[in-house]
Protein backbone atom coordinates (compact mmCIF):
# COMPACT_ATOMS: atom_id res chain seq x y z
CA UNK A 1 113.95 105.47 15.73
CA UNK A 2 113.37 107.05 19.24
CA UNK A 3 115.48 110.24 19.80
CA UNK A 4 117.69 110.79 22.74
CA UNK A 5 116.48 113.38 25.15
CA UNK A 6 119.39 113.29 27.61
CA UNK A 7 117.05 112.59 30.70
CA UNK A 8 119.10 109.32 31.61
CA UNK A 9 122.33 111.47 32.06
CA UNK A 10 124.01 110.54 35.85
CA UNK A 11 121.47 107.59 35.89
CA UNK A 12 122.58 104.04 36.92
CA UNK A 13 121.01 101.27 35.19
CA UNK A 14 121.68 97.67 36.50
CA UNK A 15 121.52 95.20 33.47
CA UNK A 16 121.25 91.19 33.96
CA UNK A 17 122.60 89.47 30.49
CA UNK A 18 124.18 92.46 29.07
CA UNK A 19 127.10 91.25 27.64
CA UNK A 20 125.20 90.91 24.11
CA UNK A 21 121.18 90.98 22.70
CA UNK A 22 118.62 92.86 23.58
CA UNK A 23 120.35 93.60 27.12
CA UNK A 24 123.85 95.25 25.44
CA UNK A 25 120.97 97.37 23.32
CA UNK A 26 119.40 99.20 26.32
CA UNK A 27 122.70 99.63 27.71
CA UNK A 28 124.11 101.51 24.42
CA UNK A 29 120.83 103.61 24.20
CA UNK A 30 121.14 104.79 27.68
CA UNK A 31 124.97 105.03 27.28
CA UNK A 32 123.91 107.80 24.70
CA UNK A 33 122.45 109.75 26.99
CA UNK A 34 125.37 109.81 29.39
CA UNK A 35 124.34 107.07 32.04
CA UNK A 36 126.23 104.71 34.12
CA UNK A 37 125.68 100.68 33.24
CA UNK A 38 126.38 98.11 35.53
CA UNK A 39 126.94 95.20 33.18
CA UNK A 40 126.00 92.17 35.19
CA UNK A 41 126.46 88.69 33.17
CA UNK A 42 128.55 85.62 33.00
CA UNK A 43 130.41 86.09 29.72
CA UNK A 44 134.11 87.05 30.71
CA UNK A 45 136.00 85.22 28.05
CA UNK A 46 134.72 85.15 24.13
CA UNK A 47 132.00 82.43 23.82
CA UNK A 48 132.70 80.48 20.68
CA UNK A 49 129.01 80.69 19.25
CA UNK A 50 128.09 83.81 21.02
CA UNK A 51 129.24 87.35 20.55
CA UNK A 52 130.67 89.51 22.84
CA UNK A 53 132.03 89.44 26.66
CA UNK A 54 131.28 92.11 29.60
CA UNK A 55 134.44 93.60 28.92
CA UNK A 56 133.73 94.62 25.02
CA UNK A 57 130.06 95.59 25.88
CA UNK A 58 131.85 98.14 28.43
CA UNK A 59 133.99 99.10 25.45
CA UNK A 60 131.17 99.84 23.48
CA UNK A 61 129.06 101.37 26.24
CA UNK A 62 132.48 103.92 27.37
CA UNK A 63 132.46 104.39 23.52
CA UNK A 64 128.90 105.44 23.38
CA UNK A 65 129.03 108.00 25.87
CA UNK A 66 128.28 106.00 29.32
CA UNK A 67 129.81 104.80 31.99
CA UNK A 68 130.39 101.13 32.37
CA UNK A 69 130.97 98.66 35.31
CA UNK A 70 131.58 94.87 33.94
CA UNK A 71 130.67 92.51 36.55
CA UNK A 72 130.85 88.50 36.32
CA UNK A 73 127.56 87.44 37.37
CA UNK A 74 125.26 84.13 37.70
CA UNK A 75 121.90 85.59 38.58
CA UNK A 76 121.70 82.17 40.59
CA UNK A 77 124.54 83.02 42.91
CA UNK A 78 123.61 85.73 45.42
CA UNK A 79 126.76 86.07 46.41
CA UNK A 80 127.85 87.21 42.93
CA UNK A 81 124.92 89.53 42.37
CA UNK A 82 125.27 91.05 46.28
CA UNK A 83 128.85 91.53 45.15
CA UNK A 84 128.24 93.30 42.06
CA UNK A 85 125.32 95.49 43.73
CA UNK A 86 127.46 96.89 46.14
CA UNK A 87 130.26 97.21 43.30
CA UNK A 88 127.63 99.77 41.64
CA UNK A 89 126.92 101.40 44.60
CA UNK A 90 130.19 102.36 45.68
CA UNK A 91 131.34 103.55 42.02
CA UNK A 92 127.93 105.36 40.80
CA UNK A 93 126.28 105.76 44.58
CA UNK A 94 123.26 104.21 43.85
CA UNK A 95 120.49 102.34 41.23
CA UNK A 96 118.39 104.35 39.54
CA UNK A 97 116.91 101.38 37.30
CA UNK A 98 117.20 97.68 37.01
CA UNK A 99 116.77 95.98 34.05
CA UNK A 100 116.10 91.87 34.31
CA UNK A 101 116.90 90.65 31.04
CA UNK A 102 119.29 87.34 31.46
CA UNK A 103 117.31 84.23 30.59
CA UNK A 104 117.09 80.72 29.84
CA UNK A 105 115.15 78.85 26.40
CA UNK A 106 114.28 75.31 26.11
CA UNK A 107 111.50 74.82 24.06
CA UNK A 108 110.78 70.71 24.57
CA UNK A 109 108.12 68.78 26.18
CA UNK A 110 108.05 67.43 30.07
CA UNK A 111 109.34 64.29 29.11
CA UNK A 112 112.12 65.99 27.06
CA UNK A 113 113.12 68.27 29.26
CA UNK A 114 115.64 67.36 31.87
CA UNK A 115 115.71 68.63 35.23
CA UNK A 116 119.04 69.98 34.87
CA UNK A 117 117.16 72.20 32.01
CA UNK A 118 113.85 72.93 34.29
CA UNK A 119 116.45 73.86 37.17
CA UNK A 120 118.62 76.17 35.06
CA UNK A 121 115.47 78.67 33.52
CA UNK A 122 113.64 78.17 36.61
CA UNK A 123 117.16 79.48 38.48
CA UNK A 124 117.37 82.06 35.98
CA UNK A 125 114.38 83.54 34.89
CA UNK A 126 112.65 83.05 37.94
CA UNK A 127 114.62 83.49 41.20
CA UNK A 128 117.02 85.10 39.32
CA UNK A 129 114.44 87.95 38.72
CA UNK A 130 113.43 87.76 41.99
CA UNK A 131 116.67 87.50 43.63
CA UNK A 132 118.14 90.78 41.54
CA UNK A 133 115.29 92.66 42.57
CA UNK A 134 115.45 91.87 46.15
CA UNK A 135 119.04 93.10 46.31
CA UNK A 136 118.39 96.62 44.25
CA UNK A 137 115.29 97.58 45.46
CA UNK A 138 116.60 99.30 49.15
CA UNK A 139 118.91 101.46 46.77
CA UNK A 140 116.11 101.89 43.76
CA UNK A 141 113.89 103.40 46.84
CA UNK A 142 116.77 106.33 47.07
CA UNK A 143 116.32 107.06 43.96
CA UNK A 144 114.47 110.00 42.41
CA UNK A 145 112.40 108.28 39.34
CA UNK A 146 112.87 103.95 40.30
CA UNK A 147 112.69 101.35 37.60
CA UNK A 148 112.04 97.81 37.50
CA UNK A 149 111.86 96.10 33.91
CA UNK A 150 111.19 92.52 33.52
CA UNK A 151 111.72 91.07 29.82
CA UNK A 152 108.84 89.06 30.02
CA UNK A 153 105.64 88.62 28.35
CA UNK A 154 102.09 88.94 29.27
CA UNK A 155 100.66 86.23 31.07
CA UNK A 156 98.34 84.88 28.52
CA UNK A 157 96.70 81.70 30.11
CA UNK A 158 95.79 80.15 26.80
CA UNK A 159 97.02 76.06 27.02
CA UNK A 160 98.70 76.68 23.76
CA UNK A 161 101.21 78.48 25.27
CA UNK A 162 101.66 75.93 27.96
CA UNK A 163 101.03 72.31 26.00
CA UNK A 164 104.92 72.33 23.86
CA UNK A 165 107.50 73.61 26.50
CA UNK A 166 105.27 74.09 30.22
CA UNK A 167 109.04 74.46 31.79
CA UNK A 168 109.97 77.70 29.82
CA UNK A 169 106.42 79.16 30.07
CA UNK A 170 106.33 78.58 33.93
CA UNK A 171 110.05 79.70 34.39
CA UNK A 172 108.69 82.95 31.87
CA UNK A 173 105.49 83.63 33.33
CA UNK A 174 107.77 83.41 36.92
CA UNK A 175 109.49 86.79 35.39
CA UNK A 176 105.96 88.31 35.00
CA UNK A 177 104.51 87.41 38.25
CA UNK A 178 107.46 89.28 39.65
CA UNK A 179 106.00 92.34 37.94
CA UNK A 180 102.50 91.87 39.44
CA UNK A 181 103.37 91.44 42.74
CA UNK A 182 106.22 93.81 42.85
CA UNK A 183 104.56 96.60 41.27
CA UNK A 184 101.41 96.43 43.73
CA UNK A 185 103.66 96.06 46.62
CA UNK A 186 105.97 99.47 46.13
CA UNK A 187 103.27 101.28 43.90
CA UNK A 188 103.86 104.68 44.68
CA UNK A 189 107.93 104.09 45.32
CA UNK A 190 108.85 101.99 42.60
CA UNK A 191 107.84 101.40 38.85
CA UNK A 192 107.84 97.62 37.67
CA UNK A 193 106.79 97.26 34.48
CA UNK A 194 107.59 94.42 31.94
CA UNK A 195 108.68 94.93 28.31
CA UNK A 196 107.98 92.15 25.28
CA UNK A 197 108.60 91.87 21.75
CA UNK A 198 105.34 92.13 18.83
CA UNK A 199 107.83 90.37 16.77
CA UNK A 200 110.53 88.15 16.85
CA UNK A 201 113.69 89.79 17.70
CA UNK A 202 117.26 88.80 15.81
CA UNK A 203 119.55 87.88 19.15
CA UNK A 204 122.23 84.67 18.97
CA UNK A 205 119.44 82.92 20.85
CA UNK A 206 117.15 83.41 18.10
CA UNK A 207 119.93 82.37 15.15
CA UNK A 208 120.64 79.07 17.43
CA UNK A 209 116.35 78.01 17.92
CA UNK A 210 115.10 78.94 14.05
CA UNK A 211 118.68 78.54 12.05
CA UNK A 212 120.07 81.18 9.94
CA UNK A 213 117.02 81.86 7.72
CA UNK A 214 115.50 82.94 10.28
CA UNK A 215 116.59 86.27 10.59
CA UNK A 216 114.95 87.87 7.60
CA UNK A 217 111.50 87.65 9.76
CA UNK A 218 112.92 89.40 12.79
CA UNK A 219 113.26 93.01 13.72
CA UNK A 220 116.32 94.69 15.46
CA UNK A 221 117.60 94.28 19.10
CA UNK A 222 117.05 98.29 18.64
CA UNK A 223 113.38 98.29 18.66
CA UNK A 224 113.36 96.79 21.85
CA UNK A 225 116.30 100.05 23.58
CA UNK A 226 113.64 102.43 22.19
CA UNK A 227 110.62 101.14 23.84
CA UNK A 228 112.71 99.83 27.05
CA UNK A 229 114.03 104.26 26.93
CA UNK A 230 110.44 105.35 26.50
CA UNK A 231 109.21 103.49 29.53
CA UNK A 232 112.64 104.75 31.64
CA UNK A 233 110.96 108.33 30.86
CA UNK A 234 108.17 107.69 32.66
CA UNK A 235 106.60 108.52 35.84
CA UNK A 236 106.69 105.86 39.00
CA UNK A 237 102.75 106.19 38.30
CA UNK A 238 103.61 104.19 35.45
CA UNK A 239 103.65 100.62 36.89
CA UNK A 240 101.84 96.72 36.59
CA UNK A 241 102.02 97.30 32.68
CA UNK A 242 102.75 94.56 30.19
CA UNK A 243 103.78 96.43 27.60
CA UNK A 244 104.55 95.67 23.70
CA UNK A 245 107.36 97.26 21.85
CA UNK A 246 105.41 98.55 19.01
CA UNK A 247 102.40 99.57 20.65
CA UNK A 248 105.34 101.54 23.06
CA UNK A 249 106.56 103.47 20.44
CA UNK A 250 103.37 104.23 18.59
CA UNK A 251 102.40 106.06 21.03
CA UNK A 252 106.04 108.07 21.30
CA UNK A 253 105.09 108.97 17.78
CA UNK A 254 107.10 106.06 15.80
CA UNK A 255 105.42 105.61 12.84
CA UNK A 256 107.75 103.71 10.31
CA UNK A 257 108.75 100.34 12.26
CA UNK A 258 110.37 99.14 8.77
CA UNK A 259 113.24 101.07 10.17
CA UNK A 260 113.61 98.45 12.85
CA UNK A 261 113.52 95.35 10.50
CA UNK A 262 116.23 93.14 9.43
CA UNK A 263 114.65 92.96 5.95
CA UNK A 264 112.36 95.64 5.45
CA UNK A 265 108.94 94.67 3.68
CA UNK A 266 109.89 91.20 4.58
CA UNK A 267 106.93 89.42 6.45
CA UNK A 268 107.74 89.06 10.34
CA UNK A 269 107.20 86.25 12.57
CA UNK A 270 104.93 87.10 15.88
CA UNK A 271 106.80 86.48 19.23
CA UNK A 272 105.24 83.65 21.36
CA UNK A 273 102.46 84.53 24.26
CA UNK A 274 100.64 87.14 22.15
CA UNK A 275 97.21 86.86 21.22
CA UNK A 276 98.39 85.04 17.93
CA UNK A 277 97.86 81.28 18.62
CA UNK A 278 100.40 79.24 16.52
CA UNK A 279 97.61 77.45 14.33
CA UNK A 280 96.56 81.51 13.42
CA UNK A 281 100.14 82.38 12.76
CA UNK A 282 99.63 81.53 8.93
CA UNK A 283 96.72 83.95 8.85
CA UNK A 284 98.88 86.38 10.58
CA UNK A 285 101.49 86.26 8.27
CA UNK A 286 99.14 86.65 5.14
CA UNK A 287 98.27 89.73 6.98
CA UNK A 288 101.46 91.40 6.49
CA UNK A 289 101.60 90.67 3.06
CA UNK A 290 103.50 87.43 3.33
CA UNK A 291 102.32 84.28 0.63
CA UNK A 292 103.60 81.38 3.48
CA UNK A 293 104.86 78.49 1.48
CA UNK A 294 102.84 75.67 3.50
CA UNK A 295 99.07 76.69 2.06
CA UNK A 296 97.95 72.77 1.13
CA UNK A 297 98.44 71.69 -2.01
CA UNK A 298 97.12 69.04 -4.48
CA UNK A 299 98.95 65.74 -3.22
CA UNK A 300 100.98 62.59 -5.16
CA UNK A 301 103.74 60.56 -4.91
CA UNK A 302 106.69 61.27 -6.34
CA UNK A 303 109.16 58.70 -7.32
CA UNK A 304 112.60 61.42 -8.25
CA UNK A 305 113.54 64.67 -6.85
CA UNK A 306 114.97 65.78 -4.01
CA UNK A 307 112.14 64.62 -1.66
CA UNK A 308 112.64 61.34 -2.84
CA UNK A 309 116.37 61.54 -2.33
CA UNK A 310 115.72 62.23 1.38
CA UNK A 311 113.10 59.54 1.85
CA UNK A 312 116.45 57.28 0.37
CA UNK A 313 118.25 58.19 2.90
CA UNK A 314 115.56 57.98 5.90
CA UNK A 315 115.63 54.42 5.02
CA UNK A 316 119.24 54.09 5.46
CA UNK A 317 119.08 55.28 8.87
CA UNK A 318 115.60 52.71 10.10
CA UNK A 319 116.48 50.43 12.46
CA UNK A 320 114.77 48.20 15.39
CA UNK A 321 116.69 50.47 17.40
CA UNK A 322 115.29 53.63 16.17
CA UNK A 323 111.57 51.69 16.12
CA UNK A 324 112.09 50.74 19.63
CA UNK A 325 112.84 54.26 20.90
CA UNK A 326 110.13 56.26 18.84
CA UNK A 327 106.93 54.08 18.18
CA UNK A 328 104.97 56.16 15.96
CA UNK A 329 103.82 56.45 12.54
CA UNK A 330 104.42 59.92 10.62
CA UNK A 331 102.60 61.01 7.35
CA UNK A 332 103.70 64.11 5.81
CA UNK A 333 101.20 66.32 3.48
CA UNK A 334 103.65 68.44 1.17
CA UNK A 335 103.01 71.21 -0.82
CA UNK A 336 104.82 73.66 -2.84
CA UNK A 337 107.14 72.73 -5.65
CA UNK A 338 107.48 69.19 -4.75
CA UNK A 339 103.65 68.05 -3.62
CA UNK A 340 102.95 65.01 -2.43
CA UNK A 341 102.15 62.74 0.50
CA UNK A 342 104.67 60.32 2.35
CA UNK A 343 105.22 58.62 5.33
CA UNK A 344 107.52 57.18 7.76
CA UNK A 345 106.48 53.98 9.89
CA UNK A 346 108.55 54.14 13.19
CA UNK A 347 106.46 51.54 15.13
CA UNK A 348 106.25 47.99 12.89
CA UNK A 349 109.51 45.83 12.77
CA UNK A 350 112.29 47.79 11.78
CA UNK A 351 110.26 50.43 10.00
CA UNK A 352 109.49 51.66 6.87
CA UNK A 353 109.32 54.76 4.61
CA UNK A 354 107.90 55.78 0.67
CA UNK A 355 105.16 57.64 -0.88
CA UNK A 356 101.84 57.33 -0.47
CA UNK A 357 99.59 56.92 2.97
CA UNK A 358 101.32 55.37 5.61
CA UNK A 359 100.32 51.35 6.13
CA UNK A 360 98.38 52.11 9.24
CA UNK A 361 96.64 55.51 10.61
CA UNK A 362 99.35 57.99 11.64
CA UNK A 363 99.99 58.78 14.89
CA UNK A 364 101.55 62.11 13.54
CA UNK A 365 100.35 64.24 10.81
CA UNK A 366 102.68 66.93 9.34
CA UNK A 367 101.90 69.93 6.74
CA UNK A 368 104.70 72.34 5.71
CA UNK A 369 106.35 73.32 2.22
CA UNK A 370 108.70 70.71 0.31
CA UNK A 371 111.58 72.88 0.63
CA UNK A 372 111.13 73.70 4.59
CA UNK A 373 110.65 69.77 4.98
CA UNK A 374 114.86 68.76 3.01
CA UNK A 375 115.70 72.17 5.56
CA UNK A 376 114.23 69.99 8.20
CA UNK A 377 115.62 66.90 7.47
CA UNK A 378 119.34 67.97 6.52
CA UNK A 379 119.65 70.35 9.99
CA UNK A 380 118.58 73.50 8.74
CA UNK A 381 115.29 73.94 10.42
CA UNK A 382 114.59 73.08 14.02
CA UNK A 383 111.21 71.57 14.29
CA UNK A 384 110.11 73.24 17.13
CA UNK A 385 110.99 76.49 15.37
CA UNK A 386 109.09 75.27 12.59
CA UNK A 387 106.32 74.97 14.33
CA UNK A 388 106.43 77.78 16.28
CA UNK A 389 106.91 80.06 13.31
CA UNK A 390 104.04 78.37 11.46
CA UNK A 391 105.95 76.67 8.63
CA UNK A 392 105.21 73.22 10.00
CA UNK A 393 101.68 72.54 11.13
CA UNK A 394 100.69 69.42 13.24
CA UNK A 395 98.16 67.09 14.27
CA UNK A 396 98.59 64.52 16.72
CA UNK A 397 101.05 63.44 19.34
CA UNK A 398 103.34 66.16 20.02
CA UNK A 399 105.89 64.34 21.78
CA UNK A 400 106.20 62.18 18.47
CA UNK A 401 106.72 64.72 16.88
CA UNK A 402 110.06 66.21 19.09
CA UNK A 403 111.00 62.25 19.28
CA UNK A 404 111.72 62.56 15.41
CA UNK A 405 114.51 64.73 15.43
CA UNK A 406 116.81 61.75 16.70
CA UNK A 407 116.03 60.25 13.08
CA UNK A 408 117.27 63.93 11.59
CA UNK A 409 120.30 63.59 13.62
CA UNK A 410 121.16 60.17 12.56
CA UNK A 411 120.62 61.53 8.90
CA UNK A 412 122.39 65.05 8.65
CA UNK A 413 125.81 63.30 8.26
CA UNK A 414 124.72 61.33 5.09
CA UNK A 415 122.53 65.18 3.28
């Protein structure tokens, strides 16, 4: 991992979301060096699925050596951020970096995707981004070596990024457009730079999108402190880059990154807006030395097992109700230990399900392992983080394919 050098000593870092994640991990790697942390989140009171308040990340931070200011804060309420900025100023006398890491995820489709969803990330990531900025930036131009960090990715134009959840990606990319406009406009003052992941990172967001398995293909919150510390070292000269943990820290020397992985040797799964389209992320993954369990295999029905067990109980949940709400027809080409094609007719009568093709042409076609298909259905795989990860592969209507975890809901009781 990337040594301490001390140079963040007396420095005041301003950190949106730092209660817990990647945030709380900058904040104890600058704590080391001696710096102040303004820890500006929402999290007062334990969360019951999420670790950690402001209160115990200043524990930890005091603990590690820093200095720590809890703050409530909404990034959407100015008055609460304005509050806490002057908070930091009065205690530390001044901001020496700011770090914009509080976000929003909702990875659904535009007709899935409320506005009370669009509003929240668009209130977060976006003006919350901007808004945090706006209110540190006449104190970062005090300071001797400013910082602005965005966690936000490159903006990578590709559809693919676009066509599953356009919300998030806008309310994203709004983070990252920060960084090209604000780093052109105080070039010389003020270095705004944005950080992203190579790899999945392990956070309680993560655990809640891809379940608990999916941890094993994730690297540490830690990876992500390092190269956040290497870019706090740098010049103001050092602004408008998009910059990639790993690549980061290659060039600070870091040559073992198994040191930053949950399970070392243990393929990892690429973060989204990289190069790596999802349809590639199979190829990717062979790459690394992984054997994904989805490759296509020989198919046939199967009339026992647990794939037919599940298929017993998608037929106790059809209904005219469930027909009426999805309207589409689903085949699903199996591999693995239990091969085999099947189907699931959500548009004729009250439906049907079995082996074999489906009655009429699918609407939906869906490739993924035997095993990661019962996860699916019995509410230990997310679909979207199915597909995202590259377990599940699809062809077809996409929206279909979000529409069918109503069925999985009405089924997880009875698996």
């Amino acid at each position: 991992m990337l040594q301490n050098t001390g140079k963040l000593a007396g420095c005041t870092l301003f950190i949106t979301g730092a209660s817990r994640g990647i945030g709380k991990a900058i904040a104890l790697k600058a704590a080391k060096d001696g710096a102040n942390v303004v820890i500006a989140a929402k999290t007062a009171q334990a969360h019951p699925k999420l670790p950690g308040t402001i209160y115990s990340a200043a524990e930890e931070i005091e603990a590690a050596g820093g200095k720590a200011l809890p703050c409530i804060v909404d990034v959407r309420d100015e008055a609460q951020l304005n509050d806490a900025v002057e908070k930091a100023v009065q205690k530390f006398g001044g901001i020496d970096i700011l770090v914009n890491n509080a976000s929003a995820i909702n990875l659904t489709g535009t007709l899935e995707t409320s506005m009370k969803k669009v509003d929240l990330m668009l209130g977060i990531n976006l003006r919350g981004t901007y808004l945090t900025s706006r209110l540190c930036i006449p104190h970062l131009l005090k300071s001797k070596n400013p910082h602005i960090l965005n966690l936000s990715p490159p903006l990578n134009l590709n559809p693919i990024w676009f066509k599953n959840h356009t919300a998030y990606t806008m309310a994203k990319y709004g983070m990252s457009m920060c960084v090209l406009g604000m780093a052109e406009e105080f070039r010389g003052s003020i270095a705004v730079n944005a950080l992203w992941p190579k790899t999945a990172i392990q956070t309680a967001a993560m655990d809640m999108l891809g379940g608990s398995d999916i941890g094993k293909q994730c690297r540490k919150v830690e990876i992500m402190a390092d190269a956040a510390y290497a870019i706090f070292n740098q010049p103001t000269n050092y602004t408008g880059n998009f910059v990639i943990d790993e690549d980061i820290l290659k060039k600070q020397g870091i040559k073992d990154f198994d040191i930053y992985a949950v399970a070392p040797g243990h393929s990892l799964l690429p973060d989204f807006f990289l190069d790596e389209e999802p349809e590639n992320l199979v190829k990717h993954m062979e790459d690394h030395g992984a054997s994904p369990a989805f490759k296509t295999g020989q198919s046939s029905a199967v009339d026992s097992g647990p794939i037919a067990d599940t298929f017993k109980v998608i037929k106790g949940v059809l209904s005219p109700d469930v027909v009426k709400s999805t309207q589409g027809v689903y085949k699903f080409d199996l591999s693995g230990e239990h091969p085999g094609v099947w189907y699931i007719d959500l548009k004729s009568d009250a439906g049907s399900a079995g082996s074999g093709e489906p009655p009429v042409k699918a609407d939906v076609v869906m490739s993924m392992d035997s095993a990661d298909f019962i996860k699916m259905f019995s509410g230990k795989m997310k679909p979207t983080m199915a597909f995202m990860s590259g377990k599940l592969r699809i062809k077809g209507d996409m929206t279909l394919a979000i529409k069918m975890e109503k069925m999985m809901g009405l089924m997880k009781p009875k698996l």
